[in-house]
Protein backbone atom coordinates (compact mmCIF):
# COMPACT_ATOMS: atom_id res chain seq x y z
CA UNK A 1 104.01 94.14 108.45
CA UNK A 2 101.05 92.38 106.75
CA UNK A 3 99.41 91.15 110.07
CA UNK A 4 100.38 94.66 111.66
CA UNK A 5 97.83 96.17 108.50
CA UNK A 6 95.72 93.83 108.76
CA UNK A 7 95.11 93.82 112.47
CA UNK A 8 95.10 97.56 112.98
CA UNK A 9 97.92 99.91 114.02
CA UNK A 10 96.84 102.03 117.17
CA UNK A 11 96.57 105.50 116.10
CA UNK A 12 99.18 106.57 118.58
CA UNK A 13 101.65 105.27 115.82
CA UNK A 14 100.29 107.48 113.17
CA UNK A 15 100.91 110.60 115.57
CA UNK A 16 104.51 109.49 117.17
CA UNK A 17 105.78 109.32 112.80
CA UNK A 18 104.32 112.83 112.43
CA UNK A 19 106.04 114.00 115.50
CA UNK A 20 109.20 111.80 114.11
CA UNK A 21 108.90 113.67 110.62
CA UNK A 22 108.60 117.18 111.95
CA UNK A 23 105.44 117.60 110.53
CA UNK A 24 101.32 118.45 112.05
CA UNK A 25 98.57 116.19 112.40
CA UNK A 26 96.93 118.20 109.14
CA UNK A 27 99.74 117.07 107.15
CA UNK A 28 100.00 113.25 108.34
CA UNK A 29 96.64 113.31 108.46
CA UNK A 30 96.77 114.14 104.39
CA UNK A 31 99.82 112.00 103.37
CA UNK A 32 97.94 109.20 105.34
CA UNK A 33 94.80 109.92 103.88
CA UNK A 34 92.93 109.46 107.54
CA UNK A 35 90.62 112.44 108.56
CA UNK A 36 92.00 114.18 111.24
CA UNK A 37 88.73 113.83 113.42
CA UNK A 38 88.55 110.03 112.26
CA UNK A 39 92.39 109.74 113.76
CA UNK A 40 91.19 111.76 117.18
CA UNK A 41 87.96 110.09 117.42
CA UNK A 42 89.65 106.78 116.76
CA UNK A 43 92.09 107.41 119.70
CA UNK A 44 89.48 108.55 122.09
CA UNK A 45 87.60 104.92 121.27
CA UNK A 46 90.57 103.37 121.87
CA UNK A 47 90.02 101.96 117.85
CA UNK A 48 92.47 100.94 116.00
CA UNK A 49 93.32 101.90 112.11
CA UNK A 50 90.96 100.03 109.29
CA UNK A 51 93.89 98.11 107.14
CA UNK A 52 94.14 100.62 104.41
CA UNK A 53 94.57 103.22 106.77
CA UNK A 54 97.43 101.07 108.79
CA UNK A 55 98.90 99.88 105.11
CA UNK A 56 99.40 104.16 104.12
CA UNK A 57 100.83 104.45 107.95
CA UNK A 58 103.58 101.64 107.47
CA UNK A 59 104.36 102.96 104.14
CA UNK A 60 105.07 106.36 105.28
CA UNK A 61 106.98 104.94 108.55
CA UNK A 62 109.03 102.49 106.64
CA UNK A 63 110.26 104.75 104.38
CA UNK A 64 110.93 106.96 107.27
CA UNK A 65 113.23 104.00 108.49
CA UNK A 66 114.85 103.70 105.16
CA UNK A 67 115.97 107.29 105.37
CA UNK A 68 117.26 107.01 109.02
CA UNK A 69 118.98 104.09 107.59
CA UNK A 70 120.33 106.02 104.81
CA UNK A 71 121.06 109.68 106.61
CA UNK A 72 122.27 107.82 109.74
CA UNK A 73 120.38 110.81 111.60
CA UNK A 74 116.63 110.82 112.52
CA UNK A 75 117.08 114.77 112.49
CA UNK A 76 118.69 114.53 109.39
CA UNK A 77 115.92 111.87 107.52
CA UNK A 78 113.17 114.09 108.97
CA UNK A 79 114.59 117.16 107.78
CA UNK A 80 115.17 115.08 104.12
CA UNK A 81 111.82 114.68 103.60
CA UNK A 82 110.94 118.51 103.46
CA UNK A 83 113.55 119.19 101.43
CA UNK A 84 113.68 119.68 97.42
CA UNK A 85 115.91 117.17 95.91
CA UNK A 86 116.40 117.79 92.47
CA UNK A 87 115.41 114.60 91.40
CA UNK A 88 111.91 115.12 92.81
CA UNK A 89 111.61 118.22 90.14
CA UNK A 90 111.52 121.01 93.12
CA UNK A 91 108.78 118.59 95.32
CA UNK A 92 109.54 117.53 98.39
CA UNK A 93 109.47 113.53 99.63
CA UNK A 94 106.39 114.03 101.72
CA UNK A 95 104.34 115.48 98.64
CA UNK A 96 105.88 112.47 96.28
CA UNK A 97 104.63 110.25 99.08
CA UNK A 98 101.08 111.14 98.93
CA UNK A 99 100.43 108.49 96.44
CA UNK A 100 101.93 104.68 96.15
CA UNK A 101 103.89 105.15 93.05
CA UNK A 102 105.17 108.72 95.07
CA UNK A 103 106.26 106.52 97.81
CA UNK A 104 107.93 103.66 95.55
CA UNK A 105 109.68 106.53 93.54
CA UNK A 106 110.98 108.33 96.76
CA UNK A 107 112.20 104.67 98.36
CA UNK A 108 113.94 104.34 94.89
CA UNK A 109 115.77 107.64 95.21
CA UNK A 110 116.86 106.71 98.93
CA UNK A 111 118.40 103.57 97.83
CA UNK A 112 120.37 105.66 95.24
CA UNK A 113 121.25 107.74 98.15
CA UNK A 114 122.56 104.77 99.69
CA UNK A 115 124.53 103.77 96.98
CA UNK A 116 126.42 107.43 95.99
CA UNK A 117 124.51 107.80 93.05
CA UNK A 118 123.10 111.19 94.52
CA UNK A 119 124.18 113.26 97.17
């Protein structure tokens, strides 16, 4: 995953997780922290992601895997992560995973997922 970062994901990637999470371009493009136009204008260059923007695209798409993982269902994990667990205090896992401890919080309540300790 480091070399992936470092090298650059295609922005193609970034869109095909949105479209995996149910969710727009507006939102990805504000959990992701990458400018809409920058993402569109990227893809038209045929550019790839700078590696902060690639690092905040694997984070979000390997916690997506974690929750297919978990859920067993990519409709399922997708529909998770708009949901309101309780844990999350009536947020939803996309708005916890805005920010790196978000993220690290949300992959924390998946593996309790995992492991029965919520349902």
């Amino acid at each position: 995953m480091a070399a992936l970062a470092v090298r650059g994901l295609a922005p193609e990637v970034a869109l095909e997780l949105a479209k995996r999470l149910g969710i727009s371009q507006d939102r990805l493009s504000a959990l992701a922290q990458i400018p809409k136009t920058t993402l569109h204008r990227r893809m038209k260059d045929h550019h790839r992601l700078a590696q902060n923007e690639s690092e905040r695209v694997i984070r979000l798409f390997t916690l997506y895997q974690k929750a297919v993982e978990v859920f067993e269902d990519e409709d399922r994990a997708a529909r998770w992560f708009s949901s309101r667990p309780k844990a999350l205090g009536g947020k939803t896992p996309l708005e916890f995973m805005e920010t790196e401890p978000g993220a690290r919080y949300v992959e924390k309540l998946l593996g309790r997922i995992e492991h029965g300790v919520f349902s």
